[in-house]
Protein backbone atom coordinates (compact mmCIF):
# COMPACT_ATOMS: atom_id res chain seq x y z
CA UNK A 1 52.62 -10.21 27.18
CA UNK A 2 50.88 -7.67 28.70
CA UNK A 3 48.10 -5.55 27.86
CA UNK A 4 49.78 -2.33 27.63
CA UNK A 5 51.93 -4.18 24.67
CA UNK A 6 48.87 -5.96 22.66
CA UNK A 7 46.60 -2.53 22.98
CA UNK A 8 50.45 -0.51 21.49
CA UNK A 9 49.56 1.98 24.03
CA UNK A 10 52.48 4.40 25.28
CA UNK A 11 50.84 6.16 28.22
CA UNK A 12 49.53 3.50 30.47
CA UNK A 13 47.73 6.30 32.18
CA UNK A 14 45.74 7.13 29.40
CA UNK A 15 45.10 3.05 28.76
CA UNK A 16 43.62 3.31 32.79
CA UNK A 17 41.23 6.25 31.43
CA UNK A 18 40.31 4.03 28.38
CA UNK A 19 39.58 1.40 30.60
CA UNK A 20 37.49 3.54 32.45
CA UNK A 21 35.14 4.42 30.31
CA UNK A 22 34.69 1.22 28.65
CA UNK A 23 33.71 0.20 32.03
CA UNK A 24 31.40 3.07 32.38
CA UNK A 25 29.81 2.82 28.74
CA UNK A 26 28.79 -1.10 30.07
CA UNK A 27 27.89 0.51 33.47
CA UNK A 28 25.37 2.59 31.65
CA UNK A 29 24.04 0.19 28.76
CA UNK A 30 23.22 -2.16 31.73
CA UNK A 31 21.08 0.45 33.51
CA UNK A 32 19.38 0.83 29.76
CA UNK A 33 18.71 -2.60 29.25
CA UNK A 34 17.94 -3.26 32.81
CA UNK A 35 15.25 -0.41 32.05
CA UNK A 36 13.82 -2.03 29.20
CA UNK A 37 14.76 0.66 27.09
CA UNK A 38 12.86 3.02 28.81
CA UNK A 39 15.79 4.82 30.69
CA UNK A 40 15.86 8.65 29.73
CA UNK A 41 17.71 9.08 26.73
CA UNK A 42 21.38 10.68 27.94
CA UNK A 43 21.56 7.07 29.38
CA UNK A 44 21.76 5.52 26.08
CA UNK A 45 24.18 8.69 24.55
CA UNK A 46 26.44 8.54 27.48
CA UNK A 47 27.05 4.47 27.13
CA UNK A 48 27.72 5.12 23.48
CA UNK A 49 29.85 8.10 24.27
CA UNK A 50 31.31 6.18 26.79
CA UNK A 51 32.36 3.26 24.39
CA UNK A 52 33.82 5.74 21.53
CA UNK A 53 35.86 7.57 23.93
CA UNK A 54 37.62 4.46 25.12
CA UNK A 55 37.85 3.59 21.76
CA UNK A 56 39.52 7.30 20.93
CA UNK A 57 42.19 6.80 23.69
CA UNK A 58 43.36 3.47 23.23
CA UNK A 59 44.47 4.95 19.90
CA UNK A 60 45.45 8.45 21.12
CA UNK A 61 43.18 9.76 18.85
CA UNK A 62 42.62 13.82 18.49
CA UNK A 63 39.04 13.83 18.50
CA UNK A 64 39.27 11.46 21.47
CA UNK A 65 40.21 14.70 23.71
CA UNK A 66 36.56 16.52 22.39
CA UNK A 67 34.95 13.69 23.45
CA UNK A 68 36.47 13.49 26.75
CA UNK A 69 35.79 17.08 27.38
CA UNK A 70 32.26 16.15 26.36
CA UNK A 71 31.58 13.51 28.00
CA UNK A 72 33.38 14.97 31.45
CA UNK A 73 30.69 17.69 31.13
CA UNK A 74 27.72 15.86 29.92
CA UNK A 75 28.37 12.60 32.66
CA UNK A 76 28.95 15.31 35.35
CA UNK A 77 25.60 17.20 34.46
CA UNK A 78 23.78 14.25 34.67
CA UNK A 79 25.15 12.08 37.85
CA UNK A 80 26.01 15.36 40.00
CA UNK A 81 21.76 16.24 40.37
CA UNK A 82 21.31 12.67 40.94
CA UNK A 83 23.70 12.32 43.74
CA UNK A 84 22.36 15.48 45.30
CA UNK A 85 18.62 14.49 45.45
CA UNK A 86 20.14 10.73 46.53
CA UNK A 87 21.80 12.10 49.48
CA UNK A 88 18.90 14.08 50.48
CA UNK A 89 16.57 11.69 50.18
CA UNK A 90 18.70 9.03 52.39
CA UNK A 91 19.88 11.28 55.40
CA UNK A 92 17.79 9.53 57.84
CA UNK A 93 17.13 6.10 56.58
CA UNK A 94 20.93 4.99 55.05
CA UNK A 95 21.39 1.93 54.19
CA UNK A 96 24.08 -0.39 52.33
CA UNK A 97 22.27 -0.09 48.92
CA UNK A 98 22.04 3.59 49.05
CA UNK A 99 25.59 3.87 50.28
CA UNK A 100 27.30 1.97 47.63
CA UNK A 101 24.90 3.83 44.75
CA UNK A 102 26.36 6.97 46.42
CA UNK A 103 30.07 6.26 46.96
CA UNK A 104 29.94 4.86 43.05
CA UNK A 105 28.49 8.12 41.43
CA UNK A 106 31.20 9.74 43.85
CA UNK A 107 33.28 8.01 42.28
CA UNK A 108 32.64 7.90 39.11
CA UNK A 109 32.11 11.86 38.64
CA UNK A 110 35.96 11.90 40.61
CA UNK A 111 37.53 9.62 37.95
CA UNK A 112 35.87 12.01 34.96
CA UNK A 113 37.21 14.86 36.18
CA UNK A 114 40.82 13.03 36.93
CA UNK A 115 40.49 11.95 33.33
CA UNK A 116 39.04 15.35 31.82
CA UNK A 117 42.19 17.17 33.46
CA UNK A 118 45.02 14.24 32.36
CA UNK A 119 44.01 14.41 28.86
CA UNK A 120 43.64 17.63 28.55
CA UNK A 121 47.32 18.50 30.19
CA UNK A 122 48.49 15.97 27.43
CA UNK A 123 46.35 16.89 24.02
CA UNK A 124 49.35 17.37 22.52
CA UNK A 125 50.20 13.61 22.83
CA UNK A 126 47.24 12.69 21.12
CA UNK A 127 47.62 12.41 17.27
């Protein structure tokens, strides 16, 4: 049995998205605990965003396509400075670490906007 058929889920697209941001929403409660609970405070809003969102689209909620719309926005404000002053800061001394930080917030800003777009072409799916 697969996990399209235990979540219910009709748009296996829209499961991917969920999926997504349930990964993200860990992403960014490890970088809070890993801060002690010091990180600034969008990190803790965008991990629970993150979580209710995936929540929203695994049931093809209404509300779930606010959320995405909110979170696209608030995830894109806060990674897109972030990979700016990252990239240059490391322009003559690159390394691996930088690199992978770079090519993830690349691709994680890539995958909101994929997912911003998708459910917003298909709110009318969503109950």
């Amino acid at each position: 049995m697969s996990l399209k058929s235990k979540l219910k889920v009709e748009n296996s697209v829209v499961l991917a998205f969920s999926i997504f941001h349930a990964i993200a929403g860990v992403a960014w409660a490890a970088i809070l605990v890993a801060s002690n609970l010091i990180a600034p405070p969008h990190i803790a809003v965008l991990a629970f965003l993150s979580f209710i969102t995936a929540y929203g689209l695994i049931q093809m909620r209404k509300w779930a396509v606010l959320l995405t719309t909110i979170s696209f926005f608030l995830g894109t404000a806060g990674t897109v400075p972030v990979l700016y002053s990252s990239v240059n800061s490391q322009t003559f001394s690159p390394n691996l670490g930088a690199l992978l930080f770079n090519v993830s917030l690349i691709l994680y800003v890539v995958l909101l906007l994929f997912g911003f777009v998708y459910v917003a072409a298909k709110r009318e799916d969503f109950e």
